[in-house]
Protein backbone atom coordinates (compact mmCIF):
# COMPACT_ATOMS: atom_id res chain seq x y z
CA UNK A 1 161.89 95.84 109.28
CA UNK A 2 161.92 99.25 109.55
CA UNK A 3 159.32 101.96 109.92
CA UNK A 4 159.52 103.01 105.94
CA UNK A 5 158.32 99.27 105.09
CA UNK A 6 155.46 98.73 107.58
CA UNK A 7 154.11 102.13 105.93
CA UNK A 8 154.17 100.67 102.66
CA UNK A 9 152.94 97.43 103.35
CA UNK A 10 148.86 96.98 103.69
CA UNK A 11 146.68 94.03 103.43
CA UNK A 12 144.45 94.37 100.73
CA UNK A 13 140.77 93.36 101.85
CA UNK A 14 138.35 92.95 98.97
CA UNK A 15 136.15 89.99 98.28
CA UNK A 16 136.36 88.59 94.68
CA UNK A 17 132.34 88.41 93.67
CA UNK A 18 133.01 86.91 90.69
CA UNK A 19 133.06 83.08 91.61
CA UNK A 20 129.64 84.31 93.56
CA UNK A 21 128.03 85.66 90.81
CA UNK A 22 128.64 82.33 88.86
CA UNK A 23 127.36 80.17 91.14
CA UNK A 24 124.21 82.00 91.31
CA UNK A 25 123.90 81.92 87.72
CA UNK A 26 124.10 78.45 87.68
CA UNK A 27 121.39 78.01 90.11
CA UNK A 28 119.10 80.60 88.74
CA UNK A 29 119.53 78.21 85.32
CA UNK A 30 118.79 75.46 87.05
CA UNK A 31 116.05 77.01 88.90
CA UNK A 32 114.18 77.75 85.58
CA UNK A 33 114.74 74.38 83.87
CA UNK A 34 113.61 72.57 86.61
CA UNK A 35 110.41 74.97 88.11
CA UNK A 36 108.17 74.11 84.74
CA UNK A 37 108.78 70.41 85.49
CA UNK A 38 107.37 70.43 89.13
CA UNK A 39 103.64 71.18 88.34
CA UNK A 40 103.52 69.44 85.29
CA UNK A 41 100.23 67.22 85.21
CA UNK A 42 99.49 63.90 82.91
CA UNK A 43 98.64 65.32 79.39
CA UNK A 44 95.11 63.91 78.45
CA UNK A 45 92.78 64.58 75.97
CA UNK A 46 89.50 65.34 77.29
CA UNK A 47 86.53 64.88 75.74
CA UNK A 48 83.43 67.47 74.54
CA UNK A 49 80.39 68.13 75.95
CA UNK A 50 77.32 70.39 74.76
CA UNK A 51 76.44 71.49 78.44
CA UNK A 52 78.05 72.18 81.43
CA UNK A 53 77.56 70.37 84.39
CA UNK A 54 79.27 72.47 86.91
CA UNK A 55 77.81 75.93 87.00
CA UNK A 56 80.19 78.79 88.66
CA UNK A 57 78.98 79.81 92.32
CA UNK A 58 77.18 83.17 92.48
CA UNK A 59 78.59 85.07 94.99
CA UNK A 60 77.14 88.61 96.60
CA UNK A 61 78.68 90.58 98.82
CA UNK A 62 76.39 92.44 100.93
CA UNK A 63 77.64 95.43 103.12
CA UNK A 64 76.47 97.17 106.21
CA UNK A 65 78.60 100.60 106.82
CA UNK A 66 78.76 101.74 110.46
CA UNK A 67 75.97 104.40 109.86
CA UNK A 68 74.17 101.58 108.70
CA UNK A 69 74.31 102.32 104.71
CA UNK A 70 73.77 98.97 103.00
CA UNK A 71 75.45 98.50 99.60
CA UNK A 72 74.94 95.38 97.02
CA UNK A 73 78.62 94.30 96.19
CA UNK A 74 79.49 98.01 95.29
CA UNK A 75 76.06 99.36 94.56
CA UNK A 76 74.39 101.20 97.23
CA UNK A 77 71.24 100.13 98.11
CA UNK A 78 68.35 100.87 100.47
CA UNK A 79 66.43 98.35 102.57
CA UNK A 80 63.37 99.02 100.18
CA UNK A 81 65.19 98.14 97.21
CA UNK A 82 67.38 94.75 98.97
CA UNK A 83 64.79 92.43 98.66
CA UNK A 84 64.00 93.47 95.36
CA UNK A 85 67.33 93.40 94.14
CA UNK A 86 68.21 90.08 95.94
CA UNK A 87 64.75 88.24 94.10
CA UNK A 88 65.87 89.31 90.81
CA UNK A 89 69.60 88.33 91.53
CA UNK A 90 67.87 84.42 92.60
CA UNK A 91 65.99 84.44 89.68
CA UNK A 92 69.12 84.79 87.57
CA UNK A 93 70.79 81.98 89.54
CA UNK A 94 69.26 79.98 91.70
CA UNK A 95 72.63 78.81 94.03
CA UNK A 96 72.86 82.42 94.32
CA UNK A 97 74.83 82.98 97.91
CA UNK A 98 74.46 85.97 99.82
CA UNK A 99 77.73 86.94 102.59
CA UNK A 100 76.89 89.67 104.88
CA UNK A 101 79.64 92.39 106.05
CA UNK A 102 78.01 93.49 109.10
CA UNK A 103 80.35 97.06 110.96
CA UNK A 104 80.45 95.69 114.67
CA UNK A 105 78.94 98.98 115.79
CA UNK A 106 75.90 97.99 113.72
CA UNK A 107 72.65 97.83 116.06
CA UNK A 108 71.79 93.81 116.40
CA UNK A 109 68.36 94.60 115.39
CA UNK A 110 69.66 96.10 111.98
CA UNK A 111 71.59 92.94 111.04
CA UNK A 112 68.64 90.67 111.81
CA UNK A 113 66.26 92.86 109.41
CA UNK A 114 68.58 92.85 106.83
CA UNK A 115 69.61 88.70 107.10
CA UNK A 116 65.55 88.65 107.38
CA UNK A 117 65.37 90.18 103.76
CA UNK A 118 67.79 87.98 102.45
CA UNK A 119 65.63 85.30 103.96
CA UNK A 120 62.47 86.45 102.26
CA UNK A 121 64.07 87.33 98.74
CA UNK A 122 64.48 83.31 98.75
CA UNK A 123 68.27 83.11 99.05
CA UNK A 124 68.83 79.89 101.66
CA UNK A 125 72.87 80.55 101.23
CA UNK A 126 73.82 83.16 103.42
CA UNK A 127 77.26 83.55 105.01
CA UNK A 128 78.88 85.94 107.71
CA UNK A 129 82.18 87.38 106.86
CA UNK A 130 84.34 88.19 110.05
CA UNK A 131 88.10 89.15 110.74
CA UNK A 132 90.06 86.52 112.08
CA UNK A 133 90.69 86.67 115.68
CA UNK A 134 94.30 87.61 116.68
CA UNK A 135 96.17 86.14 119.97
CA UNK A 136 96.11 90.07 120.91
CA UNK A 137 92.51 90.68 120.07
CA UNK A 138 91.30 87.66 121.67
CA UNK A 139 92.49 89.05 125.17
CA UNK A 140 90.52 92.19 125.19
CA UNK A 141 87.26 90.69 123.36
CA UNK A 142 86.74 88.26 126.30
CA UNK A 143 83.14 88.74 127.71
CA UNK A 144 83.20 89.48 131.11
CA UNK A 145 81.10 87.58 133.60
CA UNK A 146 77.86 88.99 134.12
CA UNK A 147 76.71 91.57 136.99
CA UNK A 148 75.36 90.04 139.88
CA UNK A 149 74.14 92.93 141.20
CA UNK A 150 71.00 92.17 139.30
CA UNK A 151 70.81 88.43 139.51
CA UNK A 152 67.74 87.37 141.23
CA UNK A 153 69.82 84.75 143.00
């Protein structure tokens, strides 16, 4: 071989997409016949019924803000106007349940009035809405052992 013929000679490096683009074609196909059939219950015809036995849950959201604003679901309220609010929501619906968003820099004292309003508007179904703990977070919210300074031991 000489020089002119290596120069002219070069492999020719392209990948045919074609055959790739079929098969995925047939398995997208395949993938919509057969995703309808996996969650397909037994067909049954069910019969009527002039009440309901299963009544919906009613669910309130009650917020406390940092700077201790309290809002309704998205309604701002006061503390004079809660228990108010929170009778008329139980007379509506008596399973009425109440979860509290509490900020954590929210005095102790202020989440204790406010659960103590829920209390007293007659709502027995009160939750507490928290963030999960992370493997991170749970390092640096460890509570560390208490002063002994001050121990009368």
């Amino acid at each position: 071989m000489t020089i002119f013929e290596t120069r002219h000679r070069r492999f020719l490096a392209e990948i045919n997409v074609i055959p790739l683009v079929d098969v995925v074609l047939v398995l997208l196909v395949i993938f919509m016949v057969t995703a309808p059939m996996l969650y397909r219950g037994i067909d049954i015809k069910l019969p009527t019924s002039a009440t309901n036995t299963i009544k919906p849950e009613a669910r309130v959201v009650l917020t406390i803000e940092k700077d201790q604003r309290l809002y309704l679901d998205k309604d701002a309220v006061s503390v004079a106007q809660l228990e108010r609010r929170l009778k008329s929501l139980k007379e509506q619906n008596a399973e009425v349940s109440v979860y509290l968003r509490a900020d954590r820099e929210v005095p102790y004292g202020i989440v204790v009035q406010v659960m103590d309003g829920v209390k007293r508007a007659g709502i027995e179904k009160l939750g507490m809405v928290t963030d999960p703990v992370t493997g991170e977070r749970v390092m640096e919210q460890q509570v560390a052992p208490a002063d002994r300074r001050h121990s009368p031991l």
